[in-house]
Protein backbone atom coordinates (compact mmCIF):
# COMPACT_ATOMS: atom_id res chain seq x y z
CA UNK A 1 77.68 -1.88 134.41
CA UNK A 2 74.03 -2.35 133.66
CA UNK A 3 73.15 -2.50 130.09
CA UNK A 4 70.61 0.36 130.69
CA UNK A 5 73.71 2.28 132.02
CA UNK A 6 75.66 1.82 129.13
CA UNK A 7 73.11 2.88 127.06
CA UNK A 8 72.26 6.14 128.80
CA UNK A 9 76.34 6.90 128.34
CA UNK A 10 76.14 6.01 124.43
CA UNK A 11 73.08 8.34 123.72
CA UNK A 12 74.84 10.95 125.95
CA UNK A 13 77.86 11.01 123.69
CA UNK A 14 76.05 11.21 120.98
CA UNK A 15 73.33 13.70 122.14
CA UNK A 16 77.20 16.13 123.19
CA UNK A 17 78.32 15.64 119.96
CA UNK A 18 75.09 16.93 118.78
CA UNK A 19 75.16 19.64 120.83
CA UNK A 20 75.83 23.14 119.16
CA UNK A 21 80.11 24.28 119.15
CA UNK A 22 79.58 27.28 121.56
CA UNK A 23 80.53 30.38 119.41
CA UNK A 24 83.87 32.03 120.01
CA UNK A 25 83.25 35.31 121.81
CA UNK A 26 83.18 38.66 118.99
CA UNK A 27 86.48 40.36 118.82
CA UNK A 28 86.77 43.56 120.21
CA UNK A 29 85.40 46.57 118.03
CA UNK A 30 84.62 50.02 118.01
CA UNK A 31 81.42 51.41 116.64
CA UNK A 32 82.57 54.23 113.79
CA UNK A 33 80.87 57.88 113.99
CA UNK A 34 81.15 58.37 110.44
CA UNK A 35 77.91 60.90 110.16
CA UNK A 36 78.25 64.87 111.24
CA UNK A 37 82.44 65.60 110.40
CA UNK A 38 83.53 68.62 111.02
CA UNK A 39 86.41 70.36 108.87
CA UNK A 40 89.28 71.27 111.29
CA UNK A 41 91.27 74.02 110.90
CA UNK A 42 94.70 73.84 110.71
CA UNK A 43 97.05 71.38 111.88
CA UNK A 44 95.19 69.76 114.68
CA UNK A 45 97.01 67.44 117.01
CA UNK A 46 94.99 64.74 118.82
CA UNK A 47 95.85 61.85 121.02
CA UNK A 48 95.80 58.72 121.26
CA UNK A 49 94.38 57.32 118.34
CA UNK A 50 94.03 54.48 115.69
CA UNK A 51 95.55 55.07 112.14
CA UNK A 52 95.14 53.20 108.40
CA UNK A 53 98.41 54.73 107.20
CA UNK A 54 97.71 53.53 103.69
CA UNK A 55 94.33 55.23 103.20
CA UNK A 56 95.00 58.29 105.35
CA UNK A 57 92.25 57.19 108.26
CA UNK A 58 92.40 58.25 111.72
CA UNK A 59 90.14 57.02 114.38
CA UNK A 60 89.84 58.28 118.08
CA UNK A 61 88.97 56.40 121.05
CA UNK A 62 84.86 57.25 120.56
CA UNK A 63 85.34 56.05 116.71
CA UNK A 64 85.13 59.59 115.31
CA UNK A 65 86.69 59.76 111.83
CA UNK A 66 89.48 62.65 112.30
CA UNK A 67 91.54 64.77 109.54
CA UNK A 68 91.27 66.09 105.96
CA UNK A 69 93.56 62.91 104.66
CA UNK A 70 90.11 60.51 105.36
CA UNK A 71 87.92 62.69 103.12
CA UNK A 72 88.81 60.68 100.30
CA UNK A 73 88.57 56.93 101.79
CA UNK A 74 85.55 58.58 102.74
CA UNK A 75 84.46 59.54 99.27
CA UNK A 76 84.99 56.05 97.57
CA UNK A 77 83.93 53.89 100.76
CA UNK A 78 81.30 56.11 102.79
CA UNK A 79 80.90 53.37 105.19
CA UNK A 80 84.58 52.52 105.28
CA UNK A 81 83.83 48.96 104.36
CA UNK A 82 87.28 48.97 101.89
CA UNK A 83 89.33 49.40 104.90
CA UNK A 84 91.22 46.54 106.57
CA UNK A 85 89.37 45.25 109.59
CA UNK A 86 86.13 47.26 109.46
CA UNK A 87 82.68 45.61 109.17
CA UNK A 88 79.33 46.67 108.58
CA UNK A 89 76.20 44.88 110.28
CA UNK A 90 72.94 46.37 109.84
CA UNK A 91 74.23 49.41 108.67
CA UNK A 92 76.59 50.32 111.09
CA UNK A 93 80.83 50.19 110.72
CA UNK A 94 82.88 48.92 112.96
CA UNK A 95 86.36 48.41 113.22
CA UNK A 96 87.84 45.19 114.75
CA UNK A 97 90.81 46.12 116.87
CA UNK A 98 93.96 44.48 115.97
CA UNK A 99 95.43 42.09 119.15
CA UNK A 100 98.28 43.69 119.03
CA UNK A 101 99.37 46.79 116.57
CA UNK A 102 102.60 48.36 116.22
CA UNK A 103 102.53 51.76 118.32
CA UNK A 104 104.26 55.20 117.47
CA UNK A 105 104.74 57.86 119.54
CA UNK A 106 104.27 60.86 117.18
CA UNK A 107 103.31 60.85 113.17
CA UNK A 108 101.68 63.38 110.62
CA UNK A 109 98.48 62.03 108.63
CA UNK A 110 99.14 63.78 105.46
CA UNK A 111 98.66 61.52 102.51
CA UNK A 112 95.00 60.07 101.81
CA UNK A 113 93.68 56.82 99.70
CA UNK A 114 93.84 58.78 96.00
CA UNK A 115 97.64 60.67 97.03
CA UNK A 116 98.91 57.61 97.89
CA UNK A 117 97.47 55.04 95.13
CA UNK A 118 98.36 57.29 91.99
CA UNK A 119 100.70 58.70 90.17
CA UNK A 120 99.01 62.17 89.55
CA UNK A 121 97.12 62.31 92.86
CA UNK A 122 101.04 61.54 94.66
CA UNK A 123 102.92 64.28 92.76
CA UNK A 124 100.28 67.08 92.68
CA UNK A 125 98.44 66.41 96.08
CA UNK A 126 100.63 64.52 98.35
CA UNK A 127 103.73 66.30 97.45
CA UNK A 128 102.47 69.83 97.69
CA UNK A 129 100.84 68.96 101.27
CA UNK A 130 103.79 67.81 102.40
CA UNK A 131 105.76 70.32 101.62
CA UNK A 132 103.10 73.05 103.04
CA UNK A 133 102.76 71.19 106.51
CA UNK A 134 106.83 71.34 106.42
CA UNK A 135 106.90 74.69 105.37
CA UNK A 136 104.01 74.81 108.77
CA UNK A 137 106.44 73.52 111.07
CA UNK A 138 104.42 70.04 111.47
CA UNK A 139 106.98 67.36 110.34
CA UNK A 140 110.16 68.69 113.10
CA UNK A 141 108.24 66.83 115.60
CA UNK A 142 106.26 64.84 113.70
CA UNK A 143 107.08 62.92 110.74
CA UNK A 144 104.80 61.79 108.32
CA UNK A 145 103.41 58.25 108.30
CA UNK A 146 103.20 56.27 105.36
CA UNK A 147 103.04 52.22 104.06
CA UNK A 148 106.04 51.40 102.09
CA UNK A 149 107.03 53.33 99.39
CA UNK A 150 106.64 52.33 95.65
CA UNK A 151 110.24 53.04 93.40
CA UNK A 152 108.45 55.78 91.99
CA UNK A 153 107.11 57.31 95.11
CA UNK A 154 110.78 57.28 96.65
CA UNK A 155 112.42 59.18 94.38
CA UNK A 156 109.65 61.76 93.91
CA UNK A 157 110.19 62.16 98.15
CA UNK A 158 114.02 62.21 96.94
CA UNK A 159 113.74 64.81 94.12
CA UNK A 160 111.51 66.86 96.12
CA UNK A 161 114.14 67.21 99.04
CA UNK A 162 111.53 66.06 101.58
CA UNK A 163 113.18 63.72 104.46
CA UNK A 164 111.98 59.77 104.50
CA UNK A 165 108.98 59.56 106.25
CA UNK A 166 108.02 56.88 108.36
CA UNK A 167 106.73 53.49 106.86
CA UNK A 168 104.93 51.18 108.12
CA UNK A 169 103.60 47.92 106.62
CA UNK A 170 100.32 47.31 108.98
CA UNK A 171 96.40 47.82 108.21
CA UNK A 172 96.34 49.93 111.56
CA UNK A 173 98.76 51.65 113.83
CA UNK A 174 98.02 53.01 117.26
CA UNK A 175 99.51 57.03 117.43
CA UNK A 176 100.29 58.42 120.79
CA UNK A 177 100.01 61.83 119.10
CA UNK A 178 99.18 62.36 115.55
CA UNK A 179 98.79 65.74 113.51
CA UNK A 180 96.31 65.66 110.82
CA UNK A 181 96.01 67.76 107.70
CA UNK A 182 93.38 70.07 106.89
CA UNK A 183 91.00 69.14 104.05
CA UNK A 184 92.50 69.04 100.55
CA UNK A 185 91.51 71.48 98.18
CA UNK A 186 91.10 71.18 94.23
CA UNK A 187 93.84 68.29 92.97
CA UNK A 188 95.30 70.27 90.58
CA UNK A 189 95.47 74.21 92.50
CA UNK A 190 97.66 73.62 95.21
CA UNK A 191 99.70 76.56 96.05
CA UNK A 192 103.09 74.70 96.86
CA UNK A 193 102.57 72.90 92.85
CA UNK A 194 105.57 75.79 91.89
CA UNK A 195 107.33 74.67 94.74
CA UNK A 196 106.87 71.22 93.88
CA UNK A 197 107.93 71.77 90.28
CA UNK A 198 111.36 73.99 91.23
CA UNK A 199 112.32 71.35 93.61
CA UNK A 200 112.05 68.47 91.25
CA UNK A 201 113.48 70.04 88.19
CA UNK A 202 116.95 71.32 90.41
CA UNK A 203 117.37 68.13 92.15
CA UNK A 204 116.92 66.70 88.27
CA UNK A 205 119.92 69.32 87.16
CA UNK A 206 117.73 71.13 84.62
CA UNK A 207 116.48 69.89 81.36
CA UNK A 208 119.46 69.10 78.68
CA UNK A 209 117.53 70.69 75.34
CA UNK A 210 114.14 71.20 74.28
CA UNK A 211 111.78 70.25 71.23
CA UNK A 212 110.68 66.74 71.86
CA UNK A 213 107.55 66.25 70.62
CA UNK A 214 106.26 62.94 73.06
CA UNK A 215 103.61 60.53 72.62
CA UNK A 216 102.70 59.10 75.65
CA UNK A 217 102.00 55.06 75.68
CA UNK A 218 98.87 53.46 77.53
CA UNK A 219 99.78 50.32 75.73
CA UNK A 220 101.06 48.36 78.71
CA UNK A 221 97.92 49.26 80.82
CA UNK A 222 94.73 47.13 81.30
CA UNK A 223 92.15 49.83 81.61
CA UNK A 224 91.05 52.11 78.89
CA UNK A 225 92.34 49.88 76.56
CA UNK A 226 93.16 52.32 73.19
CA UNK A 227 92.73 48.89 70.74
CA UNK A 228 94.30 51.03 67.63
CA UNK A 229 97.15 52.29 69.66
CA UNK A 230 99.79 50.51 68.00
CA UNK A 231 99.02 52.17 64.62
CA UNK A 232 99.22 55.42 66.41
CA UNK A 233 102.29 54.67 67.73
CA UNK A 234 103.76 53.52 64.00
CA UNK A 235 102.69 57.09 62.46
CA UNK A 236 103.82 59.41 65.36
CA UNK A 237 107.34 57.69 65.72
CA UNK A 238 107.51 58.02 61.86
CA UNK A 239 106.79 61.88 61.91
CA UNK A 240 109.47 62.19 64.70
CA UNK A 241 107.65 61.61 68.38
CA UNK A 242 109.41 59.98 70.87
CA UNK A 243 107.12 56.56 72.17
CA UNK A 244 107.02 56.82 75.75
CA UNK A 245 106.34 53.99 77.69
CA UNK A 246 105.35 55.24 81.53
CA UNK A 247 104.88 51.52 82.90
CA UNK A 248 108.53 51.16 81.97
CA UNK A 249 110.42 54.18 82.69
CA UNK A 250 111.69 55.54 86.37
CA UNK A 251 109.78 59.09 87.45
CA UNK A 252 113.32 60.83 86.56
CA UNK A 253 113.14 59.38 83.33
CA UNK A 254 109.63 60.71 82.86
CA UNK A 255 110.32 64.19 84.16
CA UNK A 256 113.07 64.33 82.12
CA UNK A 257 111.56 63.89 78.83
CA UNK A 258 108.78 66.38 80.15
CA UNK A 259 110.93 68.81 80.83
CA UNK A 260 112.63 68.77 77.60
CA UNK A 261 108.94 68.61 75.10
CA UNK A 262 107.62 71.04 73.59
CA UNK A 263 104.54 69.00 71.86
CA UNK A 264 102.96 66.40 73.97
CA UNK A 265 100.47 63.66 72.74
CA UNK A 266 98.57 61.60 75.33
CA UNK A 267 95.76 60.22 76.12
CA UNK A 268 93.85 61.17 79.37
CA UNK A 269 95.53 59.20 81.89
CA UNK A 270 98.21 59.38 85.35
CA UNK A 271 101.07 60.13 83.73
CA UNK A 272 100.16 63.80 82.31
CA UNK A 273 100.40 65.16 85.50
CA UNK A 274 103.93 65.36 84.51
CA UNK A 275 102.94 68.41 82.59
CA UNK A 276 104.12 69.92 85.90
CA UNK A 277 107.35 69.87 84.68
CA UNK A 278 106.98 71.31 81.26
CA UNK A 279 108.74 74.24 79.82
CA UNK A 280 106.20 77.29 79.67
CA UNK A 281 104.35 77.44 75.86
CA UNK A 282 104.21 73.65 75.44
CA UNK A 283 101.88 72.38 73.68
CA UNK A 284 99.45 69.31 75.46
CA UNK A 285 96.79 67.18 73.13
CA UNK A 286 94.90 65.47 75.07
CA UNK A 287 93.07 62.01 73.43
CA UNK A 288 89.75 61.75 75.43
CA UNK A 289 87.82 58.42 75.13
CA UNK A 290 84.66 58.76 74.00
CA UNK A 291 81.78 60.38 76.50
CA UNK A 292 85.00 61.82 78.51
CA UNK A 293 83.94 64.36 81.30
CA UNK A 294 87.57 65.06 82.64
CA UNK A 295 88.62 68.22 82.85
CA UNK A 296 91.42 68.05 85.29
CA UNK A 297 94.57 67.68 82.19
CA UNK A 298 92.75 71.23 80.75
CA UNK A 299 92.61 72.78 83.98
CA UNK A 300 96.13 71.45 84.78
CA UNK A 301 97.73 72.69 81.48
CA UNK A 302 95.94 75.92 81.37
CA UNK A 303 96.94 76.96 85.48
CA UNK A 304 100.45 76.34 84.27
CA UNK A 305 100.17 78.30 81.01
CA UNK A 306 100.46 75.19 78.79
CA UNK A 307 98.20 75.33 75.22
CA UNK A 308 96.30 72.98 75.64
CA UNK A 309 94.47 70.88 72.99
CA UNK A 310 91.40 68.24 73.60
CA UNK A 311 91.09 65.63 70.18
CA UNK A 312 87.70 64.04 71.72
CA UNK A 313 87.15 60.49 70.16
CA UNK A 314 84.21 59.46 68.33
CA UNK A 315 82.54 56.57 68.74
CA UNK A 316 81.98 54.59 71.61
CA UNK A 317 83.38 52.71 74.61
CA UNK A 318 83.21 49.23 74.76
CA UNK A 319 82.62 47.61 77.64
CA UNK A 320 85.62 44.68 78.68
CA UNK A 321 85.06 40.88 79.81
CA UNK A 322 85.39 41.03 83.48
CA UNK A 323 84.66 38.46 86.07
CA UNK A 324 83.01 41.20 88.38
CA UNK A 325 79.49 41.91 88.85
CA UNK A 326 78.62 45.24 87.01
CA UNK A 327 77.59 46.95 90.08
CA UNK A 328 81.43 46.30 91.03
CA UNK A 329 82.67 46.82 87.41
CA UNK A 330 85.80 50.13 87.75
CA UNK A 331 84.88 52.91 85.57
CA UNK A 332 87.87 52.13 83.11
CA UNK A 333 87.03 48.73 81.76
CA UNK A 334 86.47 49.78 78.75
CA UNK A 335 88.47 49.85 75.15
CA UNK A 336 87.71 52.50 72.51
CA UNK A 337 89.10 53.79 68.92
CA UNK A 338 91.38 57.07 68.72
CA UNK A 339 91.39 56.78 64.49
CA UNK A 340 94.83 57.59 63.80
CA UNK A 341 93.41 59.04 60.67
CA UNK A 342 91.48 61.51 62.42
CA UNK A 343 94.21 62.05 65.13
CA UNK A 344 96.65 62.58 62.49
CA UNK A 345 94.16 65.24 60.73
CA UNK A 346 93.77 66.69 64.04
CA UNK A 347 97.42 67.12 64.57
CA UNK A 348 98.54 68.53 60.92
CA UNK A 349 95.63 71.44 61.76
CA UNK A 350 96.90 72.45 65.12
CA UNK A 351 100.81 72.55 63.51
């Protein structure tokens, strides 16, 4: 070989390695319709779909976004960007289809991102919705379809008397025929929450006295961070409260002691919508950081004829160290002051 021939071969090695990688070819996706939803009716069944069970999303073949369990994902991501697998370009979603997801042949969509996430949103949304598409004839055929269950989420389901649903540890599922739920209404007026609460409190066996008087702990949680709690907790335990510690206790623990107060002190938080389970004239004070706009403890307590009591905190919040960008930054990360003296005031006037 020439010594011009081996030339041309070295600078056409090296001009191929130059060359551009040829890019893989884009996975398949679906374009999402997420603009003009229409509230169905009912308990609509539809076929052959694509379903998030862990945020409640169901997807048809033309990337519609189906059922009232998606209003929510819907609500904290509009363009679904939080969910598993969808991507946004240029302002359009799309969702890149799994090579190969699990298929079932029939499920119920009941439970959206909030029901499923939450303490409060599980037990006085998820529950009640359950029981009402039961109670609809939806789950016979149908049972629900959910990721896997939390301790606390199981025996809820197993206090409630509702059958074990379906779970299912996958970002999507493809549904031969799902039934979806009709749009939730307001979290805390469901009309199956007395069901809910007879249910729970018979497979509990009733409550075994009364007169607790409860203080409910945040002091094992990272957001809202009451920095003065654990002098609260000193003078309430000394004037007889019992110090209870949600992080740490099983749901039939918690309804339990619920069941059996008759004076509840808590700040705003997941646990008080075990209020559910409270005898009727029980008394609820409700701590409320400062510049607190919740409303749904009151409107909670009141519905179930509760007396309710708001101590609203002075001072202000103070914003936590976090390595997020504030855009990004959750609502909670804060800390504030309940001054125990003022709590304490508080407390000896409403005696």
């Amino acid at each position: 070989m020439s010594r011009l021939a081996r030339l041309a071969r070295r600078v056409g090695r090296k001009l191929k390695a130059l060359a551009p990688t040829p890019r893989p070819p884009e996975p398949p996706s679906l374009p999402l319709v997420l603009d003009g939803r229409v509230p169905l009716a009912g308990y609509p069944t539809v076929r052959d779909v694509w379903c998030a069970p862990a945020f409640g999303v169901v997807v048809d073949r033309q990337g519609h976004v189906l059922g009232g369990a998606a209003d929510e994902a819907l609500r904290v991501s509009p363009d679904l960007a939080a969910l598993p697998g969808v991507r946004v370009h240029q302002g359009q979603s799309r969702l890149i289809l799994p090579d190969a997801a699990l298929r079932l042949p029939k499920a119920a969509v009941i439970a959206g991102w909030g029901g499923l996430r939450n303490y409060a949103g599980f037990l006085l949304d998820t529950l009640p919705a359950f029981l009402a598409a039961d109670q609809a004839g939806v789950l016979a055929g149908h049972p629900p379809v959910l990721p896997p269950l939390t301790p606390w989420q199981a025996e809820l389901l197993t206090l409630t008397g509702i059958a074990a649903p379906q779970t299912l540890d996958a970002p999507w599922t493809e549904l031969d025929e799902a039934v979806l739920t009709p749009a939730l209404g307001p979290v805390v007026a469901h009309p199956m929450l007395a069901e809910v609460r007879g249910r729970v409190l018979t497979g509990l066996g009733g409550a075994n006295g009364a007169g607790r008087k409860l203080y409910i702990s945040r002091s094992d949680l990272y957001d809202a961070v009451m920095v003065d709690e654990a002098g609260v907790e000193i003078e309430l335990a000394a004037l007889g409260y019992t110090i209870v510690r949600p992080e740490t206790s099983s749901a039939r623990e918690l309804i339990q002691l619920f069941a059996e107060a008759d004076l509840i002190v808590a700040a705003t938080g997941t646990a008080l919508a075990n209020l559910l389970f409270c005898p009727p004239g029980a008394e609820v004070v409700e701590m409320r950081p400062p510049g607190s706009t919740s409303v749904w403890v009151q409107n909670l307590a009141t519905g179930l004829g509760l007396k309710w009591r708001g101590f609203d905190a002075e001072g202000v919040r103070e914003m936590l160290e976090t390595p997020l960008d504030a855009a990004l930054r959750p609502a909670s990360a804060f800390a504030w002051r309940a001054d125990v003296v003022a709590l304490l005031a508080f407390l000896a006037q409403r005696a």
